[in-house]
Protein backbone atom coordinates (compact mmCIF):
# COMPACT_ATOMS: atom_id res chain seq x y z
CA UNK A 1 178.73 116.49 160.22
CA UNK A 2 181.13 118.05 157.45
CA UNK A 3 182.33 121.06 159.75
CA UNK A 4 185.90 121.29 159.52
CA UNK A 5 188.11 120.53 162.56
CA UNK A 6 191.48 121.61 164.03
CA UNK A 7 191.97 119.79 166.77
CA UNK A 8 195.20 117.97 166.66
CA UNK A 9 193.36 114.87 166.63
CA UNK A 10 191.52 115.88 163.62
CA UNK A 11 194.92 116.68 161.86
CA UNK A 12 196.41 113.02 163.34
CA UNK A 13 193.37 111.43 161.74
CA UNK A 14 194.36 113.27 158.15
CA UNK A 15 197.83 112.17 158.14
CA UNK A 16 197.42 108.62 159.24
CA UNK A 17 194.63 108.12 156.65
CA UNK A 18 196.58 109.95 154.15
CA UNK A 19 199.58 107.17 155.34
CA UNK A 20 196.85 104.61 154.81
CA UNK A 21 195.41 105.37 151.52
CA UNK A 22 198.44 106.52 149.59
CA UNK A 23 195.92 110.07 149.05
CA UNK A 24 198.24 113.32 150.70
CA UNK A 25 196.17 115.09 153.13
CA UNK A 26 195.13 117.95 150.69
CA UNK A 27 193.10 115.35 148.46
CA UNK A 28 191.79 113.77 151.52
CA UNK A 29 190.26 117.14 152.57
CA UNK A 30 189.51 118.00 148.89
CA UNK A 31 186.61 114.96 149.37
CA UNK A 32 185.11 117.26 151.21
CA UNK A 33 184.07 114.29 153.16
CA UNK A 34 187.21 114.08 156.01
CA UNK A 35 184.93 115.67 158.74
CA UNK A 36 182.04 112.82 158.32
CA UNK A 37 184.74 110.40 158.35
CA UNK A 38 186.28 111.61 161.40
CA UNK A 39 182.58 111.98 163.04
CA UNK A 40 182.32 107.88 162.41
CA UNK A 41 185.32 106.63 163.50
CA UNK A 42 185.15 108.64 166.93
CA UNK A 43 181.67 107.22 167.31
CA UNK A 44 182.65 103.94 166.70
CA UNK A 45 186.01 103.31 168.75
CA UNK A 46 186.66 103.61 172.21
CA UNK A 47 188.70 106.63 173.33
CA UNK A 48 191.93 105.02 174.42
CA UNK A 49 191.47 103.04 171.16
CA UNK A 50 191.22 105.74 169.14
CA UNK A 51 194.47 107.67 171.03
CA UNK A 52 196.35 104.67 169.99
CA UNK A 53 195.17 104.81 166.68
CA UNK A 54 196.45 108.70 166.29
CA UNK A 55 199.64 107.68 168.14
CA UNK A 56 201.31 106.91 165.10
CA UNK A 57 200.99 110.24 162.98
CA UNK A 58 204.16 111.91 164.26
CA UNK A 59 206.78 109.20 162.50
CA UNK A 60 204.24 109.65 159.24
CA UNK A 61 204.90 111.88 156.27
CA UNK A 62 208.56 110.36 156.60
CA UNK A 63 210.67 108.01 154.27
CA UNK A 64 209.71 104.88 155.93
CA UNK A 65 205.76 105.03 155.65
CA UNK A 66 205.36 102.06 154.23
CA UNK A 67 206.97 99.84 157.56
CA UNK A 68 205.50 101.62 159.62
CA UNK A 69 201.83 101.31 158.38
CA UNK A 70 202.91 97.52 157.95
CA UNK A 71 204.33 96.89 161.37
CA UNK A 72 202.14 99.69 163.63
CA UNK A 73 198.81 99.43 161.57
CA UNK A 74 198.15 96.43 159.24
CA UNK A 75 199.78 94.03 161.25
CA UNK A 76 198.84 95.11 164.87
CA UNK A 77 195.63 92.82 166.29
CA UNK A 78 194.00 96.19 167.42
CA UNK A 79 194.88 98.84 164.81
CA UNK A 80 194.78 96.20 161.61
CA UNK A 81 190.85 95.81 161.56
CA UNK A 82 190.33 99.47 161.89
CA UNK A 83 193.22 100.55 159.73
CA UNK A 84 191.30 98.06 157.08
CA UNK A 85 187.92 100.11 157.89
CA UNK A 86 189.39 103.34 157.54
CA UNK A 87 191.16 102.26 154.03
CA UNK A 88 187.57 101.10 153.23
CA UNK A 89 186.07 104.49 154.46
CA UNK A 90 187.98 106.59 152.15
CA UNK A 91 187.71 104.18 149.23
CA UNK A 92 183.99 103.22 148.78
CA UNK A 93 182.37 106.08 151.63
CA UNK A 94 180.95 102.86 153.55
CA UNK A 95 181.92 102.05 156.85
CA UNK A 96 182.55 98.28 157.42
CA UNK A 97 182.34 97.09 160.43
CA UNK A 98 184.86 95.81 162.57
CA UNK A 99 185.46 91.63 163.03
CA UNK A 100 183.31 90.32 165.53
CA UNK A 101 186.76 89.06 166.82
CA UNK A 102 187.80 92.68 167.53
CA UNK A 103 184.42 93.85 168.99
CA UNK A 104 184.52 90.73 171.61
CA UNK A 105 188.24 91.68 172.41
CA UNK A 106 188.14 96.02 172.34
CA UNK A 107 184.10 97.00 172.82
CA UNK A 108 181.51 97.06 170.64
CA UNK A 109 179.75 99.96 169.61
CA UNK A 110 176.48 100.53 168.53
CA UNK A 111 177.57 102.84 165.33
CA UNK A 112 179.94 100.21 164.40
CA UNK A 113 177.38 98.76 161.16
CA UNK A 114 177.52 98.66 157.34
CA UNK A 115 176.76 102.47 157.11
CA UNK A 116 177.28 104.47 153.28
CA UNK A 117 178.14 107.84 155.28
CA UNK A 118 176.15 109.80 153.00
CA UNK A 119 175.38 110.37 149.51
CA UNK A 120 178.62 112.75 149.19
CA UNK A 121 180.95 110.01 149.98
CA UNK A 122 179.53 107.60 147.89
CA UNK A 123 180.87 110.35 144.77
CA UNK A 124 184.24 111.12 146.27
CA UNK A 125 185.25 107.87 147.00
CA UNK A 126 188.94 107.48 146.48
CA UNK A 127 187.74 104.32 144.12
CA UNK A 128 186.36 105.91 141.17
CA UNK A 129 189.92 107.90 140.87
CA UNK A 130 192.13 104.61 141.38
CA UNK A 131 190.14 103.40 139.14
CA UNK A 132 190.14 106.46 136.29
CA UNK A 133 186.25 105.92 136.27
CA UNK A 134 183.41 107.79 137.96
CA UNK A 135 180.46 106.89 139.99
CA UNK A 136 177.62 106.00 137.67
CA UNK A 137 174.43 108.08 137.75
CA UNK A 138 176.02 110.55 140.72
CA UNK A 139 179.44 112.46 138.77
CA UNK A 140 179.37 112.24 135.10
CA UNK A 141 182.01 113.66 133.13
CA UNK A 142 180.04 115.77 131.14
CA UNK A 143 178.58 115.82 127.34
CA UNK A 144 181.25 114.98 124.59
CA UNK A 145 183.59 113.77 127.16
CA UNK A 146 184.70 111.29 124.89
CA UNK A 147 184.84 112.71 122.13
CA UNK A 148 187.41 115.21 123.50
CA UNK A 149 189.74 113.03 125.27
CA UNK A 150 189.44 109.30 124.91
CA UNK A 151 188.87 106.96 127.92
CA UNK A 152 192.18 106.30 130.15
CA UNK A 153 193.42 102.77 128.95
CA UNK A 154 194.95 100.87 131.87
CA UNK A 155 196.79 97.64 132.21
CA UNK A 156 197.91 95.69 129.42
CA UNK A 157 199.89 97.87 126.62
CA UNK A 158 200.41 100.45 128.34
């Protein structure tokens, strides 16, 4: 499901990951893989789960991002597990499931399993550019790469 969406949800769901990641929304979409991403996480959580979940995006995009995805997301019983899922999502294209904690507590769902989303999120996952690298065998950076511009060094003497 990669059709583009939007619904105001759809747009909530861009700038709370985008407040999650630390990605703006453009290089979110620019994965091309926002609309699969959406697709899961609406399978997975329960409607007024998921409201909650968007409830946030209006105060995003703001100076104080960072409290706020501290105190409302990453802290929150509900909306830390998820937020940690959806920070997974747009890192490594894999959906990890929620705690077994959470499940008990909110509803389990039957999409909520270890699931790579497809083959297209396993390339633009947000970890190969954090990481200055690129996904072996699937996004090369062509022939001579190296001998044109050195590898990024990172860490230590820089």
């Amino acid at each position: 499901m990669t059709t583009h969406d939007e619904t105001p949800e759809y747009q909530a769901f861009i700038t709370v990951s985008a407040a999650l990641t630390g990605y703006d929304s453009a290089q979110l979409q620019g994965t091309g893989c926002a609309g699969e991403y959406w697709h899961q996480v609406r399978q997975v959580l329960p409607k007024d789960i998921l409201k909650t979940f968007l409830s946030h995006a209006p105060k995003l995009g703001k100076k104080d991002d960072d409290r706020i995805i501290r105190e409302e997301y990453l802290s929150d019983r509900c909306l830390g597990p998820i937020s940690r899922s959806v920070i997974q999502l747009w890192y490594i294209g894999q959906w990890v499931p929620l705690p077994q904690e959470w499940r008990e507590s909110y509803g389990a769902s039957r999409f909520d399993v270890v699931k790579i989303i497809s083959t297209r999120s396993y390339k633009e996952g947000l970890v190969w550019d954090a990481i200055g690298a690129h996904p072996q065998g699937a996004k090369q950076q062509g022939f001579g790469a190296w001998g044109l511009e050195p590898p990024k060094q990172r860490g230590a003497g820089k």
